[in-house]
N, C-alpha and C. Protein backbone atom coordinates (compact mmCIF):
# COMPACT_ATOMS: atom_id res chain seq x y z
N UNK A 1 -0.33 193.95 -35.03
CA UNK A 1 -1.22 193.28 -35.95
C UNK A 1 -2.20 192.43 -35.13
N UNK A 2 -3.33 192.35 -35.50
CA UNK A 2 -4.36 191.68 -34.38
C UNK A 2 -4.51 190.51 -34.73
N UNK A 3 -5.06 189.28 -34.36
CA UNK A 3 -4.92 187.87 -34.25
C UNK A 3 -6.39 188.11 -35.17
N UNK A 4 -6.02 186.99 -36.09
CA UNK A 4 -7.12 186.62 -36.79
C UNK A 4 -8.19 185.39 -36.17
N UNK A 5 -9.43 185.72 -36.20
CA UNK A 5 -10.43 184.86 -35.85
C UNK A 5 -10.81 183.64 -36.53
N UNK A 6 -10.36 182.58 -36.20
CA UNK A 6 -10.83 181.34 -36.96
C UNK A 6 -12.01 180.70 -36.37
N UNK A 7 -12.15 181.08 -35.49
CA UNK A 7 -13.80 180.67 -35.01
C UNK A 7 -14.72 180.29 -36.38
N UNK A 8 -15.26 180.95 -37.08
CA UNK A 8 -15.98 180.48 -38.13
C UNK A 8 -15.44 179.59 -38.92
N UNK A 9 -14.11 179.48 -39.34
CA UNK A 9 -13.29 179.53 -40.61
C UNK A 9 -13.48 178.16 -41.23
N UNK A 10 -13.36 178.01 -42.29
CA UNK A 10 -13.92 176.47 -42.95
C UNK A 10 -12.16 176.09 -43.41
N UNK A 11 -12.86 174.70 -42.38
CA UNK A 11 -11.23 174.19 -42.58
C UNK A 11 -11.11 172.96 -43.31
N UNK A 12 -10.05 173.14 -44.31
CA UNK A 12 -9.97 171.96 -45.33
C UNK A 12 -8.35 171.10 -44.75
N UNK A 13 -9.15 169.48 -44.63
CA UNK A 13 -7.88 168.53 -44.40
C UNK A 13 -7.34 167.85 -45.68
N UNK A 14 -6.56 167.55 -46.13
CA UNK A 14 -5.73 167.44 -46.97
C UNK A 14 -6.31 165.90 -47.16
N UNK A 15 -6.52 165.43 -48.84
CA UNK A 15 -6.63 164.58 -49.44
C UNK A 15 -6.25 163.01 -48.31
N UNK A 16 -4.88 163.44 -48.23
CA UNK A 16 -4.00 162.14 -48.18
C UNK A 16 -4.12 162.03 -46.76
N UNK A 17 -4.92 162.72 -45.90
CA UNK A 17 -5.02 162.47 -44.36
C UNK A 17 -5.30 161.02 -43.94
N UNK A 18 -5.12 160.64 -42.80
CA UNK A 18 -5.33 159.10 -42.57
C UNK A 18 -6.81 158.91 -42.21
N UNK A 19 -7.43 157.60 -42.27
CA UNK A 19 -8.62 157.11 -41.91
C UNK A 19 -9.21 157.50 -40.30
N UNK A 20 -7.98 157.89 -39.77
CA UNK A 20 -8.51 157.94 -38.29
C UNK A 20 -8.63 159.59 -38.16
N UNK A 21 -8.42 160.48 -39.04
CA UNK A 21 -8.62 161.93 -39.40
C UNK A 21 -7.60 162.46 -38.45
N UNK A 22 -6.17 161.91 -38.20
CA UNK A 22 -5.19 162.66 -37.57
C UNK A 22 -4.49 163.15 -38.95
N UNK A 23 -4.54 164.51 -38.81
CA UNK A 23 -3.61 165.16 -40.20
C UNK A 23 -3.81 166.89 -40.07
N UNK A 24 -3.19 167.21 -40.49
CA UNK A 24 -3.47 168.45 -40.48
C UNK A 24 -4.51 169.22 -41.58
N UNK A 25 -4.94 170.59 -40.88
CA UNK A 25 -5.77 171.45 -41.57
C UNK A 25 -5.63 173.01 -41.63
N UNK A 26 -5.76 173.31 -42.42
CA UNK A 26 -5.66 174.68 -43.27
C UNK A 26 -6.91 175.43 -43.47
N UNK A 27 -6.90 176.82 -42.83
CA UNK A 27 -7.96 177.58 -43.37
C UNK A 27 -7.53 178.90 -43.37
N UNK A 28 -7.94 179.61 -44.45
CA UNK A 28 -7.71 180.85 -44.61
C UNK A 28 -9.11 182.26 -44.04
N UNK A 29 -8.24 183.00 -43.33
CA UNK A 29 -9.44 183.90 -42.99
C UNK A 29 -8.41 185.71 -43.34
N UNK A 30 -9.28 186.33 -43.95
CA UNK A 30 -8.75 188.22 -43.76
C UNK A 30 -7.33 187.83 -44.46
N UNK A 31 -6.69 187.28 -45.37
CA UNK A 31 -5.82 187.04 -45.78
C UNK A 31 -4.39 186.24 -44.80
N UNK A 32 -5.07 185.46 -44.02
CA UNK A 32 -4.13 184.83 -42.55
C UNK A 32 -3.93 183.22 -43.58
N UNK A 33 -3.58 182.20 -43.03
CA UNK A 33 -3.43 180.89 -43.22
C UNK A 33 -3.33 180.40 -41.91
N UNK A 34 -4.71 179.61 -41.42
CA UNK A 34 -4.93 178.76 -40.06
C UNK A 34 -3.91 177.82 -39.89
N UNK A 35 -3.28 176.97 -39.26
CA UNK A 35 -2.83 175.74 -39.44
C UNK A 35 -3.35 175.06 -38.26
N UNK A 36 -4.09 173.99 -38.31
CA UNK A 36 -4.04 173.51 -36.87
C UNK A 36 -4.19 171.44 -37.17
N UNK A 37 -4.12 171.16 -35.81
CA UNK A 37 -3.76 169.66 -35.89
C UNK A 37 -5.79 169.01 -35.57
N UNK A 38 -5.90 168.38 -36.36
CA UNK A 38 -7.16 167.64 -36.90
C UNK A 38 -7.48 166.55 -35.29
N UNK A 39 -6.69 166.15 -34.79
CA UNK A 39 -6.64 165.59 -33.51
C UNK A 39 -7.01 166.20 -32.50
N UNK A 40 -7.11 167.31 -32.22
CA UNK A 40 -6.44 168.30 -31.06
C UNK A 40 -8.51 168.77 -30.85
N UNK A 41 -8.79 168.73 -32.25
CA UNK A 41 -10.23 169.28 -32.32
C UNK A 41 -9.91 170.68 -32.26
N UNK A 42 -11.70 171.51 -32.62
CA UNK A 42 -12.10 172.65 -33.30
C UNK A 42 -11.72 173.69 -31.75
N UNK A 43 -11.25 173.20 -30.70
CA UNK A 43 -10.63 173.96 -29.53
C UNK A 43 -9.40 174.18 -29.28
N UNK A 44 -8.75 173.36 -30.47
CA UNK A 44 -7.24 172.93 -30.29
C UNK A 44 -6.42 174.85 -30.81
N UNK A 45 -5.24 174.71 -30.21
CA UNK A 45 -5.03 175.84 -30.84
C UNK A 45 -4.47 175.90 -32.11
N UNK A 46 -4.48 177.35 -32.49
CA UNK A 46 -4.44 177.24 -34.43
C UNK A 46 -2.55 178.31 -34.38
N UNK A 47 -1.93 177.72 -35.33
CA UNK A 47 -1.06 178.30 -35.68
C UNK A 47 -1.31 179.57 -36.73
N UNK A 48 -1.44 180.81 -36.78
CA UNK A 48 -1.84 181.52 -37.96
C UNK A 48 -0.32 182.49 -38.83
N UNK A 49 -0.39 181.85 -40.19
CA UNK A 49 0.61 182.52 -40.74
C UNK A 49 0.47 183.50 -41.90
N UNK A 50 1.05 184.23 -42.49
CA UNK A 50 0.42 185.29 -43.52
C UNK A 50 0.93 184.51 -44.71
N UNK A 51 0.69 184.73 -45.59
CA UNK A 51 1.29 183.99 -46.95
C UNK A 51 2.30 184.06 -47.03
N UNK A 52 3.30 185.04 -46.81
CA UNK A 52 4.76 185.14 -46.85
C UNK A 52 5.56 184.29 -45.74
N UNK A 53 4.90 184.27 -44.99
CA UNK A 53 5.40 183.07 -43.63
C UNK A 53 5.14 181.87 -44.31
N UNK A 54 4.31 181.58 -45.11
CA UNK A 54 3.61 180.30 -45.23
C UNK A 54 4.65 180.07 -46.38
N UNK A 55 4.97 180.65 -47.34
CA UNK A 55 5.34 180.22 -48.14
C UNK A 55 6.89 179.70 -47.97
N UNK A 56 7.05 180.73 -47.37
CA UNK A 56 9.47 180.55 -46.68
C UNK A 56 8.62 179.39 -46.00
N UNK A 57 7.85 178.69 -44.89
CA UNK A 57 8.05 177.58 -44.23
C UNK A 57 7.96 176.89 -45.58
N UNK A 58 7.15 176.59 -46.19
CA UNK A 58 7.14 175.47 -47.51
C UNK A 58 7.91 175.62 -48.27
N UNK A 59 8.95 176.51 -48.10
CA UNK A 59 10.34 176.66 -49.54
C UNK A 59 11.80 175.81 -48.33
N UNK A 60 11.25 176.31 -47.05
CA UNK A 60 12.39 175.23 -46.45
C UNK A 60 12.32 174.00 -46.19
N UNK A 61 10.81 173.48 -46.56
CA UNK A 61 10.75 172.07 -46.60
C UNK A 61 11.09 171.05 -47.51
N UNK A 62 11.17 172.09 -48.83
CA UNK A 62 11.58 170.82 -49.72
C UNK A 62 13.02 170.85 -50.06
């Protein structure tokens, strides 16, 4: 499966992020889910998961 390109990708940080913009961000590209850390900057590297990954990590979090 080939690595999805987030180079373009419009990344949304979450409401409740802190004032100093350390928080995480999410973008979706080709049906992927970006994850990457808002600190690290637009060079930082991106975690990419498919929806089914994304979703088992968020069903073992709560």
């Amino acid at each position: 499966m080939p690595n999805p390109d987030f180079a373009d990708a419009l990344w949304i940080k979450s409401s409740r992020s802190a004032d100093q913009g350390q928080c995480v961000e999410l973008a979706t590209v080709d049906g992927w889910i970006g994850v990457r850390d808002s600190k690290l900057g637009a060079d930082g590297p991106v975690l990419a998961l498919t929806a089914t990954t994304m979703r088992a990590f968020l069903s073992a979090l709560a």
